[in-house]
PDB file of N, CA and C in Angstrom:
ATOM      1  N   UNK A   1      28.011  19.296 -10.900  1.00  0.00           N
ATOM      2  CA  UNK A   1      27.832  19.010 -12.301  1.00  0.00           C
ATOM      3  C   UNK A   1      26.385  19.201 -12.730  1.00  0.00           C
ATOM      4  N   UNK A   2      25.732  18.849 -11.867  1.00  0.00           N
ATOM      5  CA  UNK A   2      24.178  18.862 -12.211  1.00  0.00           C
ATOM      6  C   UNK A   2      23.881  20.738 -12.576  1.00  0.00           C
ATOM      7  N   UNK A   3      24.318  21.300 -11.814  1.00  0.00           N
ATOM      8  CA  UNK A   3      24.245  22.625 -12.060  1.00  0.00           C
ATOM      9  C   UNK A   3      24.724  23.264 -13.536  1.00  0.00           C
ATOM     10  N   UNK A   4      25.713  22.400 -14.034  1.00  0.00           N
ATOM     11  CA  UNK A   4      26.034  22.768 -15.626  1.00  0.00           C
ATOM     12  C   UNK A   4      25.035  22.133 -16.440  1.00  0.00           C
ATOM     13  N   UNK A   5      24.543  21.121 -16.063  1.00  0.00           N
ATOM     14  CA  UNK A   5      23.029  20.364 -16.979  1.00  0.00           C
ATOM     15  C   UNK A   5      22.531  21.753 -17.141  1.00  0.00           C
ATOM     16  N   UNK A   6      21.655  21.850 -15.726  1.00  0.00           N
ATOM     17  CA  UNK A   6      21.053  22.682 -16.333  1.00  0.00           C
ATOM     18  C   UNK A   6      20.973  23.731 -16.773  1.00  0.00           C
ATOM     19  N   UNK A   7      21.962  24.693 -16.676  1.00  0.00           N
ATOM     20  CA  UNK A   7      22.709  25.682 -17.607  1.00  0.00           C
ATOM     21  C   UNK A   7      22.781  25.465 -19.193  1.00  0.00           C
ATOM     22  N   UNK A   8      22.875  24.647 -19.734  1.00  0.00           N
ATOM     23  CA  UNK A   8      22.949  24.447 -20.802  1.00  0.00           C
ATOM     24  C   UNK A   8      21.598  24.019 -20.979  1.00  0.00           C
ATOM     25  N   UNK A   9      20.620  23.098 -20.100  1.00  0.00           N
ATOM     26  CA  UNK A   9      18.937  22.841 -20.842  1.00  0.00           C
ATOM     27  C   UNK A   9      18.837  24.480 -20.765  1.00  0.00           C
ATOM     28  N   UNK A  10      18.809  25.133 -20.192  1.00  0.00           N
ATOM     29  CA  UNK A  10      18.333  26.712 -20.303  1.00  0.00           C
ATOM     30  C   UNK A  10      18.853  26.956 -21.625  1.00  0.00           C
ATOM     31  N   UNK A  11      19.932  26.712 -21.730  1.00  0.00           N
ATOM     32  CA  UNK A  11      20.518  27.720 -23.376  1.00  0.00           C
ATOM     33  C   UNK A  11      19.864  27.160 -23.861  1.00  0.00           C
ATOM     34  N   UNK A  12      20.039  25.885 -24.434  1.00  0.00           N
ATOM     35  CA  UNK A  12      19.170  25.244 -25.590  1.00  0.00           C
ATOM     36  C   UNK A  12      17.373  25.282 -25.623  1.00  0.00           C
ATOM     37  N   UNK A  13      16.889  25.639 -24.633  1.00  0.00           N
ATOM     38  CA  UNK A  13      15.749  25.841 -24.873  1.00  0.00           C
ATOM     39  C   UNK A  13      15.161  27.186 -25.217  1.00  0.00           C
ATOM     40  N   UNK A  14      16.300  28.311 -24.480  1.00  0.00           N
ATOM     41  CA  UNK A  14      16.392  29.317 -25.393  1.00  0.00           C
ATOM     42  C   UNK A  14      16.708  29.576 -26.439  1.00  0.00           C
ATOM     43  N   UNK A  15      17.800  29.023 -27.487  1.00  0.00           N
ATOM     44  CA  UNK A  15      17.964  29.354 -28.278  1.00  0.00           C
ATOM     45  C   UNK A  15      17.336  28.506 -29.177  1.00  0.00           C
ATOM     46  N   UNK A  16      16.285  29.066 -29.650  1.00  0.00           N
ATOM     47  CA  UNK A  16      14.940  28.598 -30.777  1.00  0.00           C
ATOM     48  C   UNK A  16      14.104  27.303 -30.735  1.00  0.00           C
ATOM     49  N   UNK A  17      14.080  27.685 -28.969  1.00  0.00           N
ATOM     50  CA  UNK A  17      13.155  26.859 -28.638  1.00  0.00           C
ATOM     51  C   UNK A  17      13.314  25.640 -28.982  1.00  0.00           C
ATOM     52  N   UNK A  18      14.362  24.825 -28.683  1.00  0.00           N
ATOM     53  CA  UNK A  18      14.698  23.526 -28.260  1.00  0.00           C
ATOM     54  C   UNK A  18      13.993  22.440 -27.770  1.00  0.00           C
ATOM     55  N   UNK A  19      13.850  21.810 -28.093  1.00  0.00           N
ATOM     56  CA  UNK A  19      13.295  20.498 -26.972  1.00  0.00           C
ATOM     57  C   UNK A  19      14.652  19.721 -26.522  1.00  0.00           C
ATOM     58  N   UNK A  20      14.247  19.672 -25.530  1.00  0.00           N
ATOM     59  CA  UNK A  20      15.448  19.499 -24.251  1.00  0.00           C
ATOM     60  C   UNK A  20      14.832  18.304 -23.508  1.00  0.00           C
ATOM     61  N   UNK A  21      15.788  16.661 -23.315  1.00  0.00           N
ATOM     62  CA  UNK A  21      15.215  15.822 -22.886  1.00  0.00           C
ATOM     63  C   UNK A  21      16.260  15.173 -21.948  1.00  0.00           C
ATOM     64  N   UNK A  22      16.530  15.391 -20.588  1.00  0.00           N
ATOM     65  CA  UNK A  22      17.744  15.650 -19.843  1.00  0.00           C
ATOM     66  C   UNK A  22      17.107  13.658 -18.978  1.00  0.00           C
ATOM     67  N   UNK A  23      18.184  12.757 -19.177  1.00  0.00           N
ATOM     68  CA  UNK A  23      17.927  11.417 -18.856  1.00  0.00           C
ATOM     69  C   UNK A  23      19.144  11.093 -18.108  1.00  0.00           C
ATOM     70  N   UNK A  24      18.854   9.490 -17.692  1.00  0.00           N
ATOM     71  CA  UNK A  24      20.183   8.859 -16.707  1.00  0.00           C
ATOM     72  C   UNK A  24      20.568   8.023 -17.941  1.00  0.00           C
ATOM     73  N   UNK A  25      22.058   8.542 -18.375  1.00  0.00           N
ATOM     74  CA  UNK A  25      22.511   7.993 -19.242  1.00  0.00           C
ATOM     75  C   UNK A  25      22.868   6.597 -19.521  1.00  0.00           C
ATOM     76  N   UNK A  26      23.486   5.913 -17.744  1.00  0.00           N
ATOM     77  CA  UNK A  26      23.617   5.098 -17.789  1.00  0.00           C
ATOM     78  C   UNK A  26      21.884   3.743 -18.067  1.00  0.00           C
ATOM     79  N   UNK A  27      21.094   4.052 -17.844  1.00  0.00           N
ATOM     80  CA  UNK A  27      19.908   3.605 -18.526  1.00  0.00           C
ATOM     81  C   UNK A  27      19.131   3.237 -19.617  1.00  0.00           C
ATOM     82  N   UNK A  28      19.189   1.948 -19.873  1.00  0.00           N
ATOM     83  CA  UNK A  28      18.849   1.681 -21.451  1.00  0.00           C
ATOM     84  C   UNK A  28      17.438   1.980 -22.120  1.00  0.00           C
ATOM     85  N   UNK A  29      16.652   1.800 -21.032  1.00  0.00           N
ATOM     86  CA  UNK A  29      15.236   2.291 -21.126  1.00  0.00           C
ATOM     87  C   UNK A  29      15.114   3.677 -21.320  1.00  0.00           C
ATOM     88  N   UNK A  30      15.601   4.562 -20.630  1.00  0.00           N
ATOM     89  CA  UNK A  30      15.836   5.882 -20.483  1.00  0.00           C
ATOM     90  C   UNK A  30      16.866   6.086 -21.850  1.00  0.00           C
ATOM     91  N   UNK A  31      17.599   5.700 -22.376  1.00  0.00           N
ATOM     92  CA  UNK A  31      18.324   6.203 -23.626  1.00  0.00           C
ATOM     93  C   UNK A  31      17.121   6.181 -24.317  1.00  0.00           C
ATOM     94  N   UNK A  32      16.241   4.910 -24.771  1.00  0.00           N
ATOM     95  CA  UNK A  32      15.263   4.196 -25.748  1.00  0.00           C
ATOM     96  C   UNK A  32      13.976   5.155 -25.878  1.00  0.00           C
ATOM     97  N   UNK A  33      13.800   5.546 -24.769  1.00  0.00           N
ATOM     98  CA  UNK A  33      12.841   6.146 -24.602  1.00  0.00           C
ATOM     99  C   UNK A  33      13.255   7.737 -24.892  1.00  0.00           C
ATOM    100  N   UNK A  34      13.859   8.506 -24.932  1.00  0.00           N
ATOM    101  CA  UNK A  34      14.559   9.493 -25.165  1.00  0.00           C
ATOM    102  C   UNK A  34      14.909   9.359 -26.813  1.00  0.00           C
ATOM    103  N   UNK A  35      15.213   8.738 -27.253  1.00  0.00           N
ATOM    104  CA  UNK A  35      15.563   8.415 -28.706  1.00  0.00           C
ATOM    105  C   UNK A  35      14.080   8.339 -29.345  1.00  0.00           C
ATOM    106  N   UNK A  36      13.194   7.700 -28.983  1.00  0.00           N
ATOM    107  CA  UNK A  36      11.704   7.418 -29.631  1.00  0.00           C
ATOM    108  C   UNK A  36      11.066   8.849 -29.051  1.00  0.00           C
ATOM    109  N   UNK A  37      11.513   9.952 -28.300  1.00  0.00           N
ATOM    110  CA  UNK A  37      10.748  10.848 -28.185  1.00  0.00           C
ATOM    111  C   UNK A  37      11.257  12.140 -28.835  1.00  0.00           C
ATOM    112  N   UNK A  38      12.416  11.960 -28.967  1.00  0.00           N
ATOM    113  CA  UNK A  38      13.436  12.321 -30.378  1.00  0.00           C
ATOM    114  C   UNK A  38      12.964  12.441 -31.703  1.00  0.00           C
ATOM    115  N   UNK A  39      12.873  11.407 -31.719  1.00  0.00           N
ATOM    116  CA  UNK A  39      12.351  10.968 -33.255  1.00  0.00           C
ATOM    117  C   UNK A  39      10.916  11.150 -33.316  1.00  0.00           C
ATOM    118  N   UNK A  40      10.152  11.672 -32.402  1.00  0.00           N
ATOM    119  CA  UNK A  40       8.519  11.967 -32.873  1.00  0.00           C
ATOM    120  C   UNK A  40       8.051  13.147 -32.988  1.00  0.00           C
ATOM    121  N   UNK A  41       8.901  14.540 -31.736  1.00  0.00           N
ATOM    122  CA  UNK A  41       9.493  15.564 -32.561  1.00  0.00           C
ATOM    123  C   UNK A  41       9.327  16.241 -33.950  1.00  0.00           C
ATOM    124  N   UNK A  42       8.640  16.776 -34.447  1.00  0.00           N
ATOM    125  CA  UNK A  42       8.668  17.412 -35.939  1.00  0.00           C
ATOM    126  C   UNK A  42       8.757  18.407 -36.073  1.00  0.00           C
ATOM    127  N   UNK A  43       8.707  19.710 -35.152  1.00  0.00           N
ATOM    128  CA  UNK A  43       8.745  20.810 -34.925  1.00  0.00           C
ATOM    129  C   UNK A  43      10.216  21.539 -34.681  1.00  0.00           C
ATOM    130  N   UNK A  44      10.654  21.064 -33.607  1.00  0.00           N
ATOM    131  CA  UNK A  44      11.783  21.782 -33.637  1.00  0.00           C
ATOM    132  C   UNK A  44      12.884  20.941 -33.031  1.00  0.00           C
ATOM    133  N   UNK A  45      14.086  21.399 -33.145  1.00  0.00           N
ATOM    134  CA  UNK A  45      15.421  20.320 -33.043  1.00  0.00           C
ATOM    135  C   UNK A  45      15.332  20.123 -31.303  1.00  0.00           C
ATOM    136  N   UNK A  46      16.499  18.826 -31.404  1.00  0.00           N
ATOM    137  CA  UNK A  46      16.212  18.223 -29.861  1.00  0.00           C
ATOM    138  C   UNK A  46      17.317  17.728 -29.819  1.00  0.00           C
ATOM    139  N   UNK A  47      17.561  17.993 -28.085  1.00  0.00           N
ATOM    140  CA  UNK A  47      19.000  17.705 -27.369  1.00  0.00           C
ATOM    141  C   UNK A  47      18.507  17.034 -26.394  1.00  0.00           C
ATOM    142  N   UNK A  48      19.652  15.643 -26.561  1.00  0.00           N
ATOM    143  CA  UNK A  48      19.345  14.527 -25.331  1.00  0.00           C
ATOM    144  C   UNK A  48      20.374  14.988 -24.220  1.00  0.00           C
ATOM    145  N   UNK A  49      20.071  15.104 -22.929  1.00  0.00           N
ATOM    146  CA  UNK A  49      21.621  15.362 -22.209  1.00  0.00           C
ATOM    147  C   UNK A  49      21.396  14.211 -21.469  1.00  0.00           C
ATOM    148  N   UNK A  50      22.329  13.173 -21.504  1.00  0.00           N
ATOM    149  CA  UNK A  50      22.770  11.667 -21.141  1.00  0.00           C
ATOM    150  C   UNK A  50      23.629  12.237 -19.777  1.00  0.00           C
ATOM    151  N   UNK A  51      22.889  12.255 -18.227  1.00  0.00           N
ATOM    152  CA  UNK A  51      23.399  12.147 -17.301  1.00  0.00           C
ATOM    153  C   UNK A  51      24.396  10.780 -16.822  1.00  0.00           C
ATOM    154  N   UNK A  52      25.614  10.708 -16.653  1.00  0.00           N
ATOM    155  CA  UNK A  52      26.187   9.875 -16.583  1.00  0.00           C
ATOM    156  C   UNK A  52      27.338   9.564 -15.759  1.00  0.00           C
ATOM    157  N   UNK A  53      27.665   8.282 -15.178  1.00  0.00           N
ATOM    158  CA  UNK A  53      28.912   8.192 -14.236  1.00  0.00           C
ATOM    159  C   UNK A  53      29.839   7.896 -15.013  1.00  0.00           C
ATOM    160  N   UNK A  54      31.437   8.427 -15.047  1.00  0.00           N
ATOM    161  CA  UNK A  54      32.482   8.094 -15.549  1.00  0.00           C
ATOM    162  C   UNK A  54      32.350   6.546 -14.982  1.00  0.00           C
ATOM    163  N   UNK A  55      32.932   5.767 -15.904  1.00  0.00           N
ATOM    164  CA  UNK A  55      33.242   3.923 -15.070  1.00  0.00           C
ATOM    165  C   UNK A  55      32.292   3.476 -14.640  1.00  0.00           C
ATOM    166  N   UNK A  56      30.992   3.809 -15.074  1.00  0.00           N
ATOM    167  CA  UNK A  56      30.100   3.018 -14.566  1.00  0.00           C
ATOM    168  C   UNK A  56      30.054   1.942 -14.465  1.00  0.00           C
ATOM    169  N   UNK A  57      30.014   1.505 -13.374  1.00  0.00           N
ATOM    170  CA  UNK A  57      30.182  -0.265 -13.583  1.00  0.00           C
ATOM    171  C   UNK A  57      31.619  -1.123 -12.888  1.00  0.00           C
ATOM    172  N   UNK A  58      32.586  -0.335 -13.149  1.00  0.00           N
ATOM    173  CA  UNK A  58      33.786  -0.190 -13.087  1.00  0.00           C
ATOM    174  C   UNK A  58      34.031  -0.954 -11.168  1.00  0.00           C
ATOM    175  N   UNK A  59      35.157  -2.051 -11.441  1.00  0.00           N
ATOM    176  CA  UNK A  59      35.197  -2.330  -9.588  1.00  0.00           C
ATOM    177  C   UNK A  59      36.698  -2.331  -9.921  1.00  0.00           C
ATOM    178  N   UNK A  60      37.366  -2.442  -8.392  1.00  0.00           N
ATOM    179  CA  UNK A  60      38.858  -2.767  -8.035  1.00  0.00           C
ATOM    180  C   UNK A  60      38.645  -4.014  -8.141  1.00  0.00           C
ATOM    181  N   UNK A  61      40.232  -4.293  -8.044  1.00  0.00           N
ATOM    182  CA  UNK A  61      40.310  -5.931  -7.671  1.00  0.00           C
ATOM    183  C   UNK A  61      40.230  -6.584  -6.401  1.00  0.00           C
ATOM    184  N   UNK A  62      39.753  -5.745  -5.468  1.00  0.00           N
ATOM    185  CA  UNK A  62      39.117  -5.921  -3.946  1.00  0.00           C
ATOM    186  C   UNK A  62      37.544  -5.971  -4.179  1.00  0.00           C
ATOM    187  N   UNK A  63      37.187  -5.600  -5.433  1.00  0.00           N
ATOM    188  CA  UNK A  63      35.560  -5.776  -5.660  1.00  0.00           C
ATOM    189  C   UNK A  63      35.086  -4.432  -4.852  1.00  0.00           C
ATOM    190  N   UNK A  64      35.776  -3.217  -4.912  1.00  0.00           N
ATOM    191  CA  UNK A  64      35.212  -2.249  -4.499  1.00  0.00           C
ATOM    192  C   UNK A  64      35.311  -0.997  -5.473  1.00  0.00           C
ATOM    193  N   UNK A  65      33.831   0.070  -5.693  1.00  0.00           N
ATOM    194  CA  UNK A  65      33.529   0.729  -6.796  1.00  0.00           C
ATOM    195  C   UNK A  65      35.169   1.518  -7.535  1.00  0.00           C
ATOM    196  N   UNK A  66      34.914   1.390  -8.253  1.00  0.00           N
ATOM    197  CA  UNK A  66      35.970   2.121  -9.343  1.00  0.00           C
ATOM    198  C   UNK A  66      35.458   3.217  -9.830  1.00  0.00           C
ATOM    199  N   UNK A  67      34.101   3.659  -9.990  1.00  0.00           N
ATOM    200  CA  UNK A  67      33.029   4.488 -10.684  1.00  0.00           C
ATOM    201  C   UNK A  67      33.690   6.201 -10.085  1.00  0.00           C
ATOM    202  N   UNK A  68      33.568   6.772 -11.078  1.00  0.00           N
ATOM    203  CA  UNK A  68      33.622   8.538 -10.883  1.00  0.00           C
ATOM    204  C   UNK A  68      34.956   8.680 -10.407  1.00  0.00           C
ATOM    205  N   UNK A  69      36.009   7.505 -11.087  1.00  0.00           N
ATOM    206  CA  UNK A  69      37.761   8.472 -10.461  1.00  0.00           C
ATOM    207  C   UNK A  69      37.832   8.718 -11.827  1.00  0.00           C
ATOM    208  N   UNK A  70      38.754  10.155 -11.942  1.00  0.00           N
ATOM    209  CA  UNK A  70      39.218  11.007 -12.924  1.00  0.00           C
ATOM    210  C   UNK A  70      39.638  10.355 -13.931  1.00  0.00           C
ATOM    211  N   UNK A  71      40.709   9.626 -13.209  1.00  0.00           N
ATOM    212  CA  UNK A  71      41.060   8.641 -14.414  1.00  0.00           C
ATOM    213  C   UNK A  71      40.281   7.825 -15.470  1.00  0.00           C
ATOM    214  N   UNK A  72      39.624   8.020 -15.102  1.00  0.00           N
ATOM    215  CA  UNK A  72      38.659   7.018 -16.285  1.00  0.00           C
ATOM    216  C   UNK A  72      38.166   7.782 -17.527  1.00  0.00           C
ATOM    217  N   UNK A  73      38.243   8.529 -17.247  1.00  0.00           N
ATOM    218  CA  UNK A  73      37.432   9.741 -18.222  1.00  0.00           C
ATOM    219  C   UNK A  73      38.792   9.948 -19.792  1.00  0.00           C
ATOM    220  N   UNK A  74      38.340   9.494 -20.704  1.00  0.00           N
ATOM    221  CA  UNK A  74      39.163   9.536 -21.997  1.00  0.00           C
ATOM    222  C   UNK A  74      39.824   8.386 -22.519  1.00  0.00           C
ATOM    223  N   UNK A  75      39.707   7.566 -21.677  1.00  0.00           N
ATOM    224  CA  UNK A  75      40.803   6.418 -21.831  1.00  0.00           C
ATOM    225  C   UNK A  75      40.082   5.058 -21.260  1.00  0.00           C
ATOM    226  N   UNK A  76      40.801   4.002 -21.796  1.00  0.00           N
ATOM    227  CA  UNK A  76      39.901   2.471 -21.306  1.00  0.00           C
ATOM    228  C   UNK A  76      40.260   2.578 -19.943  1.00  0.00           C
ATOM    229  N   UNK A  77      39.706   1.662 -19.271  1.00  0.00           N
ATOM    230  CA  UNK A  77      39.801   0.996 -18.080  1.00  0.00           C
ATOM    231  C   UNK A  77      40.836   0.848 -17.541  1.00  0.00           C
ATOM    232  N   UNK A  78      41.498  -0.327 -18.701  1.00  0.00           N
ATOM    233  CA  UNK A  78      43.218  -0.764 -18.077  1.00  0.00           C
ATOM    234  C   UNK A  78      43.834   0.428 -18.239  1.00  0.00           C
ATOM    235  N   UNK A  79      44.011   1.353 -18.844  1.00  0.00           N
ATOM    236  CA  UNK A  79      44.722   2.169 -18.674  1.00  0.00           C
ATOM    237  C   UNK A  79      44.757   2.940 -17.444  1.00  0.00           C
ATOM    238  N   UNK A  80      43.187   3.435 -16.797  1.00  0.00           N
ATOM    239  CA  UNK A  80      42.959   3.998 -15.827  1.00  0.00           C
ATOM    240  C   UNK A  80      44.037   4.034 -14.344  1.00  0.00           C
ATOM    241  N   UNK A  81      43.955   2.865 -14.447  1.00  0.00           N
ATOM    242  CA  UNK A  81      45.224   2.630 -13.275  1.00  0.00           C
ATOM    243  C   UNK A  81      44.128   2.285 -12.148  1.00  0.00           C
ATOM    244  N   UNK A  82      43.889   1.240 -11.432  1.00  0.00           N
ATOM    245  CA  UNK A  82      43.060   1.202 -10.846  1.00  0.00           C
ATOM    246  C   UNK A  82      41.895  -0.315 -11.143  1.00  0.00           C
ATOM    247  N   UNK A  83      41.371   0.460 -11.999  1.00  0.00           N
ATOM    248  CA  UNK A  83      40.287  -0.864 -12.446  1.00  0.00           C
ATOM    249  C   UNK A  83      40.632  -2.143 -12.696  1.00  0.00           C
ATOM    250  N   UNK A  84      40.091  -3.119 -12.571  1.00  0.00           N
ATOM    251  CA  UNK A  84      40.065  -4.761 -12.443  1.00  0.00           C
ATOM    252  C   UNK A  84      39.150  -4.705 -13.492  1.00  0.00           C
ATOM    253  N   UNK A  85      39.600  -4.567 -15.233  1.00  0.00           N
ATOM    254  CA  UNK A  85      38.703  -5.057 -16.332  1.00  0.00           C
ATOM    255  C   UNK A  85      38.229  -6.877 -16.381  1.00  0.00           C
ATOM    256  N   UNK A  86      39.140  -7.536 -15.914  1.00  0.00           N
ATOM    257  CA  UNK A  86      37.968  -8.694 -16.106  1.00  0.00           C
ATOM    258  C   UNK A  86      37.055  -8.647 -14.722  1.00  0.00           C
ATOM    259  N   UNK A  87      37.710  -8.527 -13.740  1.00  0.00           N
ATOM    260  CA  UNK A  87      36.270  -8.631 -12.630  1.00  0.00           C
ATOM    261  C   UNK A  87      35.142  -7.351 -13.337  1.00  0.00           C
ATOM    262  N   UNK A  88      35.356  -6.468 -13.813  1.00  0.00           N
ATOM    263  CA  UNK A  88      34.760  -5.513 -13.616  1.00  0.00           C
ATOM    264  C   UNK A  88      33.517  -6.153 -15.201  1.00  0.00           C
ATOM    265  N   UNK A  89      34.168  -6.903 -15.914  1.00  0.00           N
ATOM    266  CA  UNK A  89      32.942  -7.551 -16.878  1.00  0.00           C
ATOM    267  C   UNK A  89      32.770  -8.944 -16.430  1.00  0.00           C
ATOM    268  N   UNK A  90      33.355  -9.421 -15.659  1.00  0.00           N
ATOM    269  CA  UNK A  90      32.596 -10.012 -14.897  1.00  0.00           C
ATOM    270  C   UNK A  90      31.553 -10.320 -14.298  1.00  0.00           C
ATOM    271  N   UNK A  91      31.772  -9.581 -13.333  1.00  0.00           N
ATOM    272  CA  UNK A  91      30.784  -8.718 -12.127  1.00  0.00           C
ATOM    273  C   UNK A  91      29.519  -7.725 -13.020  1.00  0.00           C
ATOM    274  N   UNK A  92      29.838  -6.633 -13.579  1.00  0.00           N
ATOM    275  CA  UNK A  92      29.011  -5.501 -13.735  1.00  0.00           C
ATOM    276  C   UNK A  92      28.584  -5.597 -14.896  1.00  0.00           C
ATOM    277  N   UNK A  93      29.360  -6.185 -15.977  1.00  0.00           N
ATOM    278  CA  UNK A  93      28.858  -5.850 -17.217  1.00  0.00           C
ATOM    279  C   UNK A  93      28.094  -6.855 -18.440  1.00  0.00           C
ATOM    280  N   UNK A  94      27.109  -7.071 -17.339  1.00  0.00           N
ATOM    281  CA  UNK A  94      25.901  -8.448 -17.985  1.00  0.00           C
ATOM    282  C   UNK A  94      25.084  -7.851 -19.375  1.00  0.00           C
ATOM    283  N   UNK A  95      25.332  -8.337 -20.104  1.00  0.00           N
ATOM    284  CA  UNK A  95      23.757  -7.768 -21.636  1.00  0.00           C
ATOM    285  C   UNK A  95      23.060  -8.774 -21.283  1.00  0.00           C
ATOM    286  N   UNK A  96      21.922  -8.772 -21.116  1.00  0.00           N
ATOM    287  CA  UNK A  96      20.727  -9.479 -21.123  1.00  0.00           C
ATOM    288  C   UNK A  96      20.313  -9.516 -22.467  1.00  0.00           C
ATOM    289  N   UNK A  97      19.469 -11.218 -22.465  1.00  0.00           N
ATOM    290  CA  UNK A  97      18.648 -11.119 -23.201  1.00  0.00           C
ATOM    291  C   UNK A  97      17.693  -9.645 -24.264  1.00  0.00           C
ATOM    292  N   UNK A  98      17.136  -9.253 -23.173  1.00  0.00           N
ATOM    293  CA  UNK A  98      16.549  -8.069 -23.251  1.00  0.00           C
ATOM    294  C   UNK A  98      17.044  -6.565 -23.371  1.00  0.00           C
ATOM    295  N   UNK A  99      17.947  -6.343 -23.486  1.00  0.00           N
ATOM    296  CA  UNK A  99      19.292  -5.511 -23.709  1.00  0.00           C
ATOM    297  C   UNK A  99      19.970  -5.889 -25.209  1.00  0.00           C
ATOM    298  N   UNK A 100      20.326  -6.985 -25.042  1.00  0.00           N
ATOM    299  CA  UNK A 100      20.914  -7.558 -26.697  1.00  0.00           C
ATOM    300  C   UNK A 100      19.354  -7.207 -27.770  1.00  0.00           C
ATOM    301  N   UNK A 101      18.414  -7.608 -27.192  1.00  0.00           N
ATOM    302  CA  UNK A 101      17.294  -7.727 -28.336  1.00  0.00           C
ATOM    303  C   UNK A 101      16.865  -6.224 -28.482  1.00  0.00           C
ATOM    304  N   UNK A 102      16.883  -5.229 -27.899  1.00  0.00           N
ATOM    305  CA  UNK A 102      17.303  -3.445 -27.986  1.00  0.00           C
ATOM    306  C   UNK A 102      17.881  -2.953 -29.288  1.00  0.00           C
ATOM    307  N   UNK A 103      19.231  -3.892 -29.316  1.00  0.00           N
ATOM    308  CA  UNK A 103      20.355  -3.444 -30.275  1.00  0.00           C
ATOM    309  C   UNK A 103      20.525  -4.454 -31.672  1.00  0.00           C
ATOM    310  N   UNK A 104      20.367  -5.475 -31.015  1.00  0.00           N
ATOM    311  CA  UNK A 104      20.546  -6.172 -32.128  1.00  0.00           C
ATOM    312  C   UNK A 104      19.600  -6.097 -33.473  1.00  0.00           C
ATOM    313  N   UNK A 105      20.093  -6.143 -34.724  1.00  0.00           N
ATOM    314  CA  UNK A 105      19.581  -6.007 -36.022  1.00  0.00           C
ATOM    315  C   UNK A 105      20.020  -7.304 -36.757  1.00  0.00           C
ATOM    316  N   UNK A 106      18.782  -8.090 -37.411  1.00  0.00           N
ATOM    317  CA  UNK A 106      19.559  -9.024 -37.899  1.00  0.00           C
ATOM    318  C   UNK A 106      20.391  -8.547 -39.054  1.00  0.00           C
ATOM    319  N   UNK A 107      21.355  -9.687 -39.735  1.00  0.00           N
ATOM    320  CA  UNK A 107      21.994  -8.946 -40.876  1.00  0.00           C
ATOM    321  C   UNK A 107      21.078  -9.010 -41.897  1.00  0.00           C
ATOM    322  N   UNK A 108      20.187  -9.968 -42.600  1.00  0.00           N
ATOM    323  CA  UNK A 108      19.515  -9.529 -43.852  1.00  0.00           C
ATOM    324  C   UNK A 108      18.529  -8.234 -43.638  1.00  0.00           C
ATOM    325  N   UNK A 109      18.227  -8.049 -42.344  1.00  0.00           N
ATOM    326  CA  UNK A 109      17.712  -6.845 -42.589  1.00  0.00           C
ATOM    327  C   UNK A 109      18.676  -5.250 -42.259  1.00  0.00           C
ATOM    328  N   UNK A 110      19.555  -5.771 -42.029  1.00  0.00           N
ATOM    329  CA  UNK A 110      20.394  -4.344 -41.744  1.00  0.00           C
ATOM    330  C   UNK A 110      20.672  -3.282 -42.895  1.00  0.00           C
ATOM    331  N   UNK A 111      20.992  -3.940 -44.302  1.00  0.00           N
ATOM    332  CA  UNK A 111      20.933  -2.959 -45.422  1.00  0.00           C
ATOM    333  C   UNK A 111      19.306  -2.447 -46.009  1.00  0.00           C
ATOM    334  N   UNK A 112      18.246  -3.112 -45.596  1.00  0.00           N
ATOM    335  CA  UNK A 112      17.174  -2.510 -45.513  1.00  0.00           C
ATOM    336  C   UNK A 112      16.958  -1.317 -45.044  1.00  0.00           C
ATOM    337  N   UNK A 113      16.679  -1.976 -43.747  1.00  0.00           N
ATOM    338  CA  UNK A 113      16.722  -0.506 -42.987  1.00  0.00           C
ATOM    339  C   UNK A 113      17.882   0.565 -42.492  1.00  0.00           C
ATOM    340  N   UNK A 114      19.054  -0.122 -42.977  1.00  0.00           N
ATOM    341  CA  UNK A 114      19.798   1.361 -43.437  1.00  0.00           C
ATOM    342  C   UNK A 114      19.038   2.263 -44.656  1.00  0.00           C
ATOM    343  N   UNK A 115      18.989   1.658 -46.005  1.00  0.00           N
ATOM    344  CA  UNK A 115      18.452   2.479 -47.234  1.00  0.00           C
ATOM    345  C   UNK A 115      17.448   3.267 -47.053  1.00  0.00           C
ATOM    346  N   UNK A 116      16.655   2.770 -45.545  1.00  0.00           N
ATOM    347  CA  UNK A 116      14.996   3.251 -46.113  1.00  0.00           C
ATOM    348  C   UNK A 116      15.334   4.409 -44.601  1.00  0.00           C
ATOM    349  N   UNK A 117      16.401   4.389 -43.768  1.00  0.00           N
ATOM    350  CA  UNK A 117      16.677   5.067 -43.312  1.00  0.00           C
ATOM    351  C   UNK A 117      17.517   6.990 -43.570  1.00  0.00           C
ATOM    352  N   UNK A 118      18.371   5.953 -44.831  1.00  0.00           N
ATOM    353  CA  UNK A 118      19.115   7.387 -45.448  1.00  0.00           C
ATOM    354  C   UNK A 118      18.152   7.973 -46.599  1.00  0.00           C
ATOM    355  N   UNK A 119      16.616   7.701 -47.077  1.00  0.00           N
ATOM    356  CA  UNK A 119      16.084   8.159 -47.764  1.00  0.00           C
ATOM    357  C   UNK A 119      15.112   8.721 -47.058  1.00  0.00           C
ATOM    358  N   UNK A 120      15.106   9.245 -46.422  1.00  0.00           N
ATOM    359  CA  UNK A 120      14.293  10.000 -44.981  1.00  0.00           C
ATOM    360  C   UNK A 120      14.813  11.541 -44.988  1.00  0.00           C
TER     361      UNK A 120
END
């Protein structure tokens, strides 16, 4: 798979000179940081390629990885056939403090900085 990454950073940096910013998707720092280098950019358009595991995170109900079976790919979890969704947010799927405060927007300011966003 890695070999199709970079097949495609090649196209896109060929075709009109792209900025091409190839990260571990599953990574919040690495999204954040990729997004703020995105957005500083003024010159020419930019493609994030979000390296990533299907099910990341994902366990059996023996508590053993679920991550990268086929099944997972298009469809939730329970459907997958396989995965243990409550162990698997259980176990794997903690937001931190510091993770929530990333995303979170309070609400009086959310129609703010939407407006002053779509007038950009």
């Amino acid at each position: 798979m890695l070999c199709r990454v970079r097949m495609w950073q090649k196209k896109y940096e060929a075709w009109g000179g792209w900025k091409v910013i190839s990260i571990n998707g599953n990574n919040v720092e690495e999204i954040r940081g990729a997004l703020k280098e995105a957005k500083a950019e003024k010159e020419r358009p930019t493609l994030i390629i979000g390296n990533t595991i299907m099910g990341f995170g994902a366990v059996k109900a023996d508590n053993s990885s679920f991550e990268s079976q086929v099944s997972t790919h298009g469809q939730p979890l329970s459907a997958a056939g396989g995965g243990d969704v409550a162990l698997t947010i259980k176990k794997s799927w903690v937001v931190t403090r510091k993770i929530r405060s990333l995303f979170y927007l309070k609400p009086k300011n959310f129609m703010k900085n939407a407006n002053r966003n779509l007038k950009r």
